[in-house]
N, C-alpha and C. Protein backbone atom coordinates (compact mmCIF):
# COMPACT_ATOMS: atom_id res chain seq x y z
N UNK A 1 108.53 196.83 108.38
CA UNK A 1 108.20 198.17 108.83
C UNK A 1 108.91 198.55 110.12
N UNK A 2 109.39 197.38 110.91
CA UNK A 2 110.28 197.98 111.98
C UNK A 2 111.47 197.59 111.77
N UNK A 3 111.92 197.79 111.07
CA UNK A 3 113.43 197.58 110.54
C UNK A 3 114.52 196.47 110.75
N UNK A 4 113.48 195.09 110.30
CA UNK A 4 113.91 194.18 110.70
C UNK A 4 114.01 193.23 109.36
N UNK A 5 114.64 192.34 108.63
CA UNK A 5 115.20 191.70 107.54
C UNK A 5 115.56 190.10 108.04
N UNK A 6 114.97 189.28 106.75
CA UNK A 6 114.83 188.06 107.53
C UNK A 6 115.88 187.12 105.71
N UNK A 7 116.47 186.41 106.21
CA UNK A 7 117.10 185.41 104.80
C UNK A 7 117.47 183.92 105.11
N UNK A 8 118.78 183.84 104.13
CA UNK A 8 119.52 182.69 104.76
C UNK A 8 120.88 183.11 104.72
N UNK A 9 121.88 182.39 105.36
CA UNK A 9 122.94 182.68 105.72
C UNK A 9 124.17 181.36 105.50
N UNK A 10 125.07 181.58 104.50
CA UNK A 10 125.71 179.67 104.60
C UNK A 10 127.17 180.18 105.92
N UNK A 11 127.47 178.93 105.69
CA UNK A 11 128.27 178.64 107.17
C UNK A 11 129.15 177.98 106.37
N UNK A 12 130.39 178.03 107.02
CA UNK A 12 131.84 177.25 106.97
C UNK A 12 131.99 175.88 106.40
N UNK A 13 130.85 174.85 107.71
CA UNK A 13 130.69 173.71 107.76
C UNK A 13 129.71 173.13 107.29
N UNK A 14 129.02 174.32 105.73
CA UNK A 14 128.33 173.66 105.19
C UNK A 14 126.80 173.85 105.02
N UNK A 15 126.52 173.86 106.55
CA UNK A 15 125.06 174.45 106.73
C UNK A 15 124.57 175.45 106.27
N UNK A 16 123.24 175.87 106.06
CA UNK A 16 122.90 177.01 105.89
C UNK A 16 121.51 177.43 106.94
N UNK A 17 121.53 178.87 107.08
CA UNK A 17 120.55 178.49 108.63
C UNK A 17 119.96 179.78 107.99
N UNK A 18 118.70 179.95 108.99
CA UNK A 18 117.74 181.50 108.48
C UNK A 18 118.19 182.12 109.50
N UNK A 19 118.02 183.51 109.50
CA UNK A 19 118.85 184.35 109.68
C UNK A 19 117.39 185.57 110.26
N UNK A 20 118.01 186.51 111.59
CA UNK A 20 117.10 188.01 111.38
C UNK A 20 117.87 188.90 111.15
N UNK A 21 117.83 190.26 110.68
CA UNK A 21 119.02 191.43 110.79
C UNK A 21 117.83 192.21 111.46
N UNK A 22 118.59 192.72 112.75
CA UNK A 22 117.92 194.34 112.86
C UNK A 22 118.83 194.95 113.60
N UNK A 23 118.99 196.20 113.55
CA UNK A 23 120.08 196.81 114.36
C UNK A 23 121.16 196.80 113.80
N UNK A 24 121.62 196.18 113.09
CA UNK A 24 123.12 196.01 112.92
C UNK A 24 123.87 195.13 112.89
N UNK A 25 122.75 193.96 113.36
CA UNK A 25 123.45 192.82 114.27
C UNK A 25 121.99 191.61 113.80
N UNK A 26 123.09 190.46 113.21
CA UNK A 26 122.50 189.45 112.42
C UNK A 26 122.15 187.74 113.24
N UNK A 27 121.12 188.06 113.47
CA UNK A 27 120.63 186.71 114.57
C UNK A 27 120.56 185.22 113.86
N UNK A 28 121.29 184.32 114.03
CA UNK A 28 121.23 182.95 113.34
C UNK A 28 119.54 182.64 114.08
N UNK A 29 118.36 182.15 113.07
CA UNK A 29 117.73 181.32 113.78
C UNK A 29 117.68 179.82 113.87
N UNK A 30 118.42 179.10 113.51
CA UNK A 30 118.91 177.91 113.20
C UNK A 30 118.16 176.96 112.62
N UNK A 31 117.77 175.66 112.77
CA UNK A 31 117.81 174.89 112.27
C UNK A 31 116.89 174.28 113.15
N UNK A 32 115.41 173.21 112.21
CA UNK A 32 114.76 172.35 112.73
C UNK A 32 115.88 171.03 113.01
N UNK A 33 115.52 170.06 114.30
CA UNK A 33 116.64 168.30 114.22
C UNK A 33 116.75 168.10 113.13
N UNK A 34 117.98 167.95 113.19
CA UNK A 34 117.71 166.45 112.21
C UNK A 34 118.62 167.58 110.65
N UNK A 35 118.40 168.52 110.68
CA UNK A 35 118.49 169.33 109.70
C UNK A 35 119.73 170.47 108.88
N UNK A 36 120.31 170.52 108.00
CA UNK A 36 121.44 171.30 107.62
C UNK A 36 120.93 172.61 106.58
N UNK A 37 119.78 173.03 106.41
CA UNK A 37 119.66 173.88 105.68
C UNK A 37 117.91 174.58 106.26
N UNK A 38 118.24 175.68 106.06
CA UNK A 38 117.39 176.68 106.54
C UNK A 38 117.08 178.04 106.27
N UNK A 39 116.03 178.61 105.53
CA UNK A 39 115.65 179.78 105.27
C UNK A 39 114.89 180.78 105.53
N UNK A 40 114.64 181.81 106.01
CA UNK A 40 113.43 182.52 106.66
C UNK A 40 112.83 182.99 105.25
N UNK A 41 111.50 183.39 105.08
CA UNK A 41 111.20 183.90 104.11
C UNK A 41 110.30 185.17 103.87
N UNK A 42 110.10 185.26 105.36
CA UNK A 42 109.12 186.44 105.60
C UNK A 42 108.95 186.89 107.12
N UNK A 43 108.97 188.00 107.62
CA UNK A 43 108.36 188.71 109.21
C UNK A 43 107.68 189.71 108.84
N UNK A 44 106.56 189.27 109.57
CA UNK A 44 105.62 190.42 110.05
C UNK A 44 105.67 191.55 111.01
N UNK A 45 105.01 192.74 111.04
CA UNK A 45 105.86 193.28 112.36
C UNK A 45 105.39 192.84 113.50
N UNK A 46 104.94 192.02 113.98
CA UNK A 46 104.88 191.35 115.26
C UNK A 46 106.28 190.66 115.62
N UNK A 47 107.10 190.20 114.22
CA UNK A 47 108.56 189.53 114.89
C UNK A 47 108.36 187.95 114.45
N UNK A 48 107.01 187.65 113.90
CA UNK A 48 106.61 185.99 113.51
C UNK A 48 107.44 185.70 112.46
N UNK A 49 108.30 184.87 112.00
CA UNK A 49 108.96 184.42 110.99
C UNK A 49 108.80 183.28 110.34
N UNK A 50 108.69 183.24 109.23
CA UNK A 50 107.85 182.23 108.70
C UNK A 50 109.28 181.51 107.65
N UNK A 51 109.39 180.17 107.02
CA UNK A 51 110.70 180.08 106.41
C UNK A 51 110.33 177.97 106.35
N UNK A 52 111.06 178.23 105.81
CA UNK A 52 111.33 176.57 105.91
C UNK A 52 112.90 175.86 106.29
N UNK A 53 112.66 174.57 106.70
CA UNK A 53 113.95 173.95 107.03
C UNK A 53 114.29 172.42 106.67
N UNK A 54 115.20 172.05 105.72
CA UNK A 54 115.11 170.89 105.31
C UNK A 54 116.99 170.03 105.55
N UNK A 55 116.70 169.01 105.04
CA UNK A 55 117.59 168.25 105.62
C UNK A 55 119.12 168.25 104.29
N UNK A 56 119.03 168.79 103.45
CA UNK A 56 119.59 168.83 102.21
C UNK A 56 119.57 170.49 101.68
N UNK A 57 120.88 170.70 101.34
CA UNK A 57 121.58 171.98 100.89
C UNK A 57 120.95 172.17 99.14
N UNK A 58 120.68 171.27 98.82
CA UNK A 58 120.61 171.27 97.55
C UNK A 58 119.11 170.73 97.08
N UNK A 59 118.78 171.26 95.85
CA UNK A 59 117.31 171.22 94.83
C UNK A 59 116.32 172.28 96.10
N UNK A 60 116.79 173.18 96.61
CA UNK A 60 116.22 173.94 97.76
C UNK A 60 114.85 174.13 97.39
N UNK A 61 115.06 174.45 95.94
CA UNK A 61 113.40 175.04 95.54
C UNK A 61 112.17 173.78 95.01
N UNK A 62 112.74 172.62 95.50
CA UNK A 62 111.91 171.22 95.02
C UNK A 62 110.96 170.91 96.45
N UNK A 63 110.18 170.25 96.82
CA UNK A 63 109.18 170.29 97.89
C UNK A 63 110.15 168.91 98.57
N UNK A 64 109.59 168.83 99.86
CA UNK A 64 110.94 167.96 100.87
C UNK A 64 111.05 168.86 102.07
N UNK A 65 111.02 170.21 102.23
CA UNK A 65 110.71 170.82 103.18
C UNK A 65 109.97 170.71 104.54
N UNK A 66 110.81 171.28 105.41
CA UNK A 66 109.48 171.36 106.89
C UNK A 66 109.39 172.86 107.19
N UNK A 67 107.78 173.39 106.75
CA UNK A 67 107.62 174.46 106.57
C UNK A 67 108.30 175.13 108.67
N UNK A 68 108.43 176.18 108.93
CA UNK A 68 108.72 176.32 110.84
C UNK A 68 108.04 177.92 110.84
N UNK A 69 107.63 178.16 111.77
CA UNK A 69 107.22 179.77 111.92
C UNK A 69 108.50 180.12 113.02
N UNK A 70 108.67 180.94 113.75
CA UNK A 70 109.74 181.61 114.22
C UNK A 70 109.19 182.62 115.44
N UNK A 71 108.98 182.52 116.61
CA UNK A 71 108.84 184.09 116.99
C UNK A 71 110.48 183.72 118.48
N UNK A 72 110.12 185.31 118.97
CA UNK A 72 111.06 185.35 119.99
C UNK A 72 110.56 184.34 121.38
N UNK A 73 109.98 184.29 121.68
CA UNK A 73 109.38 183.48 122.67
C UNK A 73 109.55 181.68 122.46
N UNK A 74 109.08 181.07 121.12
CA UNK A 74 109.02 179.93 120.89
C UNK A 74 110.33 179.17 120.54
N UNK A 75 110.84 180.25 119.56
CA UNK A 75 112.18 180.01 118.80
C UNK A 75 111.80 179.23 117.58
N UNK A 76 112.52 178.73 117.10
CA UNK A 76 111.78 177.79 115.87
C UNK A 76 110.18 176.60 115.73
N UNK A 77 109.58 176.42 115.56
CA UNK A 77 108.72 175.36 115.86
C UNK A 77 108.25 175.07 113.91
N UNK A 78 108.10 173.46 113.89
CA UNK A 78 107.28 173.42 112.62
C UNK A 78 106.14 173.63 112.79
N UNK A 79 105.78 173.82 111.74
CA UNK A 79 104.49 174.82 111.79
C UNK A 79 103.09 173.78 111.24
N UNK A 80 103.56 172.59 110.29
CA UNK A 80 102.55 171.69 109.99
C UNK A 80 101.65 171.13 111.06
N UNK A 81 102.63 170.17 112.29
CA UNK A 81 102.22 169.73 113.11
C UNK A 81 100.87 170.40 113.81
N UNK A 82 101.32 171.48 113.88
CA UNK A 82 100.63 172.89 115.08
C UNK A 82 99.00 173.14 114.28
N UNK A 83 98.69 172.83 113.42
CA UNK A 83 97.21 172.90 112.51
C UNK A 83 96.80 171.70 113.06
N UNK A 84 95.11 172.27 113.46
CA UNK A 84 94.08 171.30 113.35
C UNK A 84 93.58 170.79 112.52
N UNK A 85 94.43 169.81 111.53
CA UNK A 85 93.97 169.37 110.31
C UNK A 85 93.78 167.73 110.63
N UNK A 86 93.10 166.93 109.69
CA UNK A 86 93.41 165.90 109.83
C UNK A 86 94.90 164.98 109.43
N UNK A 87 94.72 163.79 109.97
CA UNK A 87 96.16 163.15 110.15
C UNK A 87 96.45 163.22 108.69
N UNK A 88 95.23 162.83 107.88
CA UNK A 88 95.67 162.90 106.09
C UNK A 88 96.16 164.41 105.67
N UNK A 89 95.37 165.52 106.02
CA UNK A 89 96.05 166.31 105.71
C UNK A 89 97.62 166.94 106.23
N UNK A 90 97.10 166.68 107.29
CA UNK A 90 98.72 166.85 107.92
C UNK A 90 100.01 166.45 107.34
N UNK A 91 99.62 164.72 106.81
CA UNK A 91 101.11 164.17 105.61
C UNK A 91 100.58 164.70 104.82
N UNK A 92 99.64 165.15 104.05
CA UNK A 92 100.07 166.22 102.75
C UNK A 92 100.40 167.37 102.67
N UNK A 93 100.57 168.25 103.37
CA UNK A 93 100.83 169.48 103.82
C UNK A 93 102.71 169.49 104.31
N UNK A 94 102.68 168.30 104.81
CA UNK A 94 104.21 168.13 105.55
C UNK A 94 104.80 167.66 103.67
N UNK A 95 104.45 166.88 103.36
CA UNK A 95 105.01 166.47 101.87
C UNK A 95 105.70 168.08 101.04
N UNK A 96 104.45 168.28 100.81
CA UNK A 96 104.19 169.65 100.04
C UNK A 96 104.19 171.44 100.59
N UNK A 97 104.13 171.40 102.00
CA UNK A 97 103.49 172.76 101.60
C UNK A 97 104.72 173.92 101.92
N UNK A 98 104.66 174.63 101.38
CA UNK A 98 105.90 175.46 101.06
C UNK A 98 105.08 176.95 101.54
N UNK A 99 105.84 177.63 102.57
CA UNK A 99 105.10 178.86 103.08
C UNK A 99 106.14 180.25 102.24
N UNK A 100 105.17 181.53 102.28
CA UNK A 100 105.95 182.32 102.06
C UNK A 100 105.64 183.72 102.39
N UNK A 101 105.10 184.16 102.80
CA UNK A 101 104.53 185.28 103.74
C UNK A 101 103.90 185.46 104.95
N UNK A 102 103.84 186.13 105.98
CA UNK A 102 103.13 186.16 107.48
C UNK A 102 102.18 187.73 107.34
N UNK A 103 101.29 187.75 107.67
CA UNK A 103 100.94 189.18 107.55
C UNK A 103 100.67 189.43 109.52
N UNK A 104 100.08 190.88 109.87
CA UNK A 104 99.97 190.83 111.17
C UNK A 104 99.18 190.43 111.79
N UNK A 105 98.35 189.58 110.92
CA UNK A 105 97.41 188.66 111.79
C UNK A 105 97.39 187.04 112.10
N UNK A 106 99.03 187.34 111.83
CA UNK A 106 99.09 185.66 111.94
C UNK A 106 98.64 184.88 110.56
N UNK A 107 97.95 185.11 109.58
CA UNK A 107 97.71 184.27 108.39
C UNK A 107 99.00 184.60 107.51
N UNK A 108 99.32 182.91 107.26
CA UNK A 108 100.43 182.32 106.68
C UNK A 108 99.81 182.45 105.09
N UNK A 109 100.51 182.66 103.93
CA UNK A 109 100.26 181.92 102.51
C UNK A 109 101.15 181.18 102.29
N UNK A 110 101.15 180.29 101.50
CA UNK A 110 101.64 179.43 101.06
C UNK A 110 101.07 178.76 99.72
N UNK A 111 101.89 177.53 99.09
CA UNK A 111 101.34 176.86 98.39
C UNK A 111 101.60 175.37 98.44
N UNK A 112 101.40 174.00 97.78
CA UNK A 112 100.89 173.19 98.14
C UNK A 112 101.74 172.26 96.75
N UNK A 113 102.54 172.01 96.46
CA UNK A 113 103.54 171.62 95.48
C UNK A 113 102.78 170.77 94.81
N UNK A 114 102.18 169.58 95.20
CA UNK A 114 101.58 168.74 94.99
C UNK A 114 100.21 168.80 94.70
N UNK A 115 99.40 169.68 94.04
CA UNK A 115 97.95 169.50 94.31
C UNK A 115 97.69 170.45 92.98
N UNK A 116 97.55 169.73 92.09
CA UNK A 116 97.24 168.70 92.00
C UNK A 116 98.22 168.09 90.86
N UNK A 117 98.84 166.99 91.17
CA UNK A 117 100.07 166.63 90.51
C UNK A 117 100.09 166.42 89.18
N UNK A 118 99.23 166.10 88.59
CA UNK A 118 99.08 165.75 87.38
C UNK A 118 98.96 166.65 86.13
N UNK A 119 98.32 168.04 86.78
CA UNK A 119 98.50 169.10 85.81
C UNK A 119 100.01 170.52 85.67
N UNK A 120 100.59 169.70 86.87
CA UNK A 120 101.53 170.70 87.06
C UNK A 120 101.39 172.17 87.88
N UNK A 121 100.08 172.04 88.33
CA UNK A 121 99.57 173.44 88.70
C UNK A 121 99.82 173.07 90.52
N UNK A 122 100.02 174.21 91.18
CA UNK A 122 100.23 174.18 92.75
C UNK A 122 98.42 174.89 93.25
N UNK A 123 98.78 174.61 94.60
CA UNK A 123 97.47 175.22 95.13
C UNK A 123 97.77 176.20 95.93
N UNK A 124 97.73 177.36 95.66
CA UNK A 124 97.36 178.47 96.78
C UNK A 124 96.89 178.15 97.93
N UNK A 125 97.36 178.55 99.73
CA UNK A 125 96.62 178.30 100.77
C UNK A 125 96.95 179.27 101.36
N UNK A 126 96.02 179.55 102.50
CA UNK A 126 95.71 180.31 103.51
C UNK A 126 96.16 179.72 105.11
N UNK A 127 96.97 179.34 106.09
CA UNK A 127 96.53 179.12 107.10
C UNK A 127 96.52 180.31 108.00
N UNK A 128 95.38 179.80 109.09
CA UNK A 128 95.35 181.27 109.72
C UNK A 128 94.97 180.48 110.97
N UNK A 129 94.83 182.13 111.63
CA UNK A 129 94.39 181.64 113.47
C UNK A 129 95.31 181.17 114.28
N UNK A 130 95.29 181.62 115.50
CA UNK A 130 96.36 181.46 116.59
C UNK A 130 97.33 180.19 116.49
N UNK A 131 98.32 180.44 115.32
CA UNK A 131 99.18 179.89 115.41
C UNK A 131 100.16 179.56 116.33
N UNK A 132 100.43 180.70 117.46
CA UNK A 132 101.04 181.18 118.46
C UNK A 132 99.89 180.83 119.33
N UNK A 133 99.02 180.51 119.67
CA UNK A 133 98.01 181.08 120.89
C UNK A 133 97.75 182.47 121.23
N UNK A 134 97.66 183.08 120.17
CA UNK A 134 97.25 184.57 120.54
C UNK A 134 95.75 184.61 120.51
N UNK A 135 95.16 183.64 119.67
CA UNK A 135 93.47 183.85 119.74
C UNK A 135 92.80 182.76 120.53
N UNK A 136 91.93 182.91 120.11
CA UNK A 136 90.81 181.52 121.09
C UNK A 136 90.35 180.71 119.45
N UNK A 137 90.39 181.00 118.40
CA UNK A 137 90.44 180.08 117.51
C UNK A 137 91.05 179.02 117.14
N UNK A 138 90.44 178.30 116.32
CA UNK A 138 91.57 177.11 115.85
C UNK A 138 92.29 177.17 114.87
N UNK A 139 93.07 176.58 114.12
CA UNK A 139 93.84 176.59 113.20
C UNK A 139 93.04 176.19 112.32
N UNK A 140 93.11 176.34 110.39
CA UNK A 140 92.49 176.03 109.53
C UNK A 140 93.44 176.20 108.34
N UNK A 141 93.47 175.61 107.73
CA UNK A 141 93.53 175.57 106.08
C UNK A 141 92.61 175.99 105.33
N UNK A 142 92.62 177.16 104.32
CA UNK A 142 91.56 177.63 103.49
C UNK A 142 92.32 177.77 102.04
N UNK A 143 91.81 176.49 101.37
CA UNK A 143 92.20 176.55 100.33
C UNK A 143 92.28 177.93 99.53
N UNK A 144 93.23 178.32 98.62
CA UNK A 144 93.29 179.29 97.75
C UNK A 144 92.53 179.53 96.54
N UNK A 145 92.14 181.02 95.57
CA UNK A 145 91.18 180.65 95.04
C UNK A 145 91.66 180.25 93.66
N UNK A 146 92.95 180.56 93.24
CA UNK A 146 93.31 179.79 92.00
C UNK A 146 94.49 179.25 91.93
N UNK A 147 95.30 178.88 91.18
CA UNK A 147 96.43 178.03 90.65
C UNK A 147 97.41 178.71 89.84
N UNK A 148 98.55 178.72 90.51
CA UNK A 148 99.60 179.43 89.63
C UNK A 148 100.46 177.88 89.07
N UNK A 149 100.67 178.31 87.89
CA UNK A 149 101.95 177.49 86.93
C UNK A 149 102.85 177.47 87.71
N UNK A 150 103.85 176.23 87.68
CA UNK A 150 104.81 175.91 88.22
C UNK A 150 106.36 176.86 86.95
């Protein structure tokens, strides 16, 4: 709504990095360590960018990902770490969880590649709450209420 456009962008040497457009003029947001490939996948109009960043150019759409949120202030950060979840959920969420929208209140959706593996079905999630420190809440995971087919 404020005329701002978020993607990915490949490079010369291979990489591919997430990207903002506004104005005219196309902002690399680069890359978590360690990492050669990178996508934004959503901004809210606050400027929060939500996207993932992984270490491999290729099977992009397979889980292996480190989900990152984005604002102007922080610059990239992963975004798993930053939830008050437990240590178990935390490696399952870092395994699996694949983000794809920000709305203006800071709640992330996403889904959950892995959950539950055996039927093929993903899990819908919710995280929300001062991801940034904008609230006095904590961070949470709220499971989703159904299951889309892979």
């Amino acid at each position: 709504n404020v005329g701002q456009v978020v993607g990915q962008g490949n490079h010369r040497d291979g990489t591919v990095t997430a990207f903002m457009w506004e104005n005219g003029v196309m902002h690399d947001l680069g890359l978590l360590a360690g990492d050669r490939y990178s996508r934004a996948r959503a901004i809210n109009n606050l400027g929060q960018i939500v996207g993932e960043s992984r270490l491999y150019t290729k099977d992009v759409d397979r889980s292996g990902g480190r989900s990152f949120i984005w604002d102007i202030h922080g610059g990239m950060r992963e975004l798993v770490p930053m939830l008050r979840v437990s240590p178990k959920q935390q490696k399952e969420l870092a395994r699996a969880c694949a983000v794809f929208s920000i709305n203006d209140h800071g709640q992330i959706f996403g889904i959950n590649r892995h959950f539950p593996e055996a039927d093929g079905h993903q899990c819908n999630f919710i995280m929300s709450d001062a991801l940034l420190g904008t609230s006095t809440h904590g961070n949470t995971v709220v499971p989703g209420s159904g299951h889309a087919k892979q």
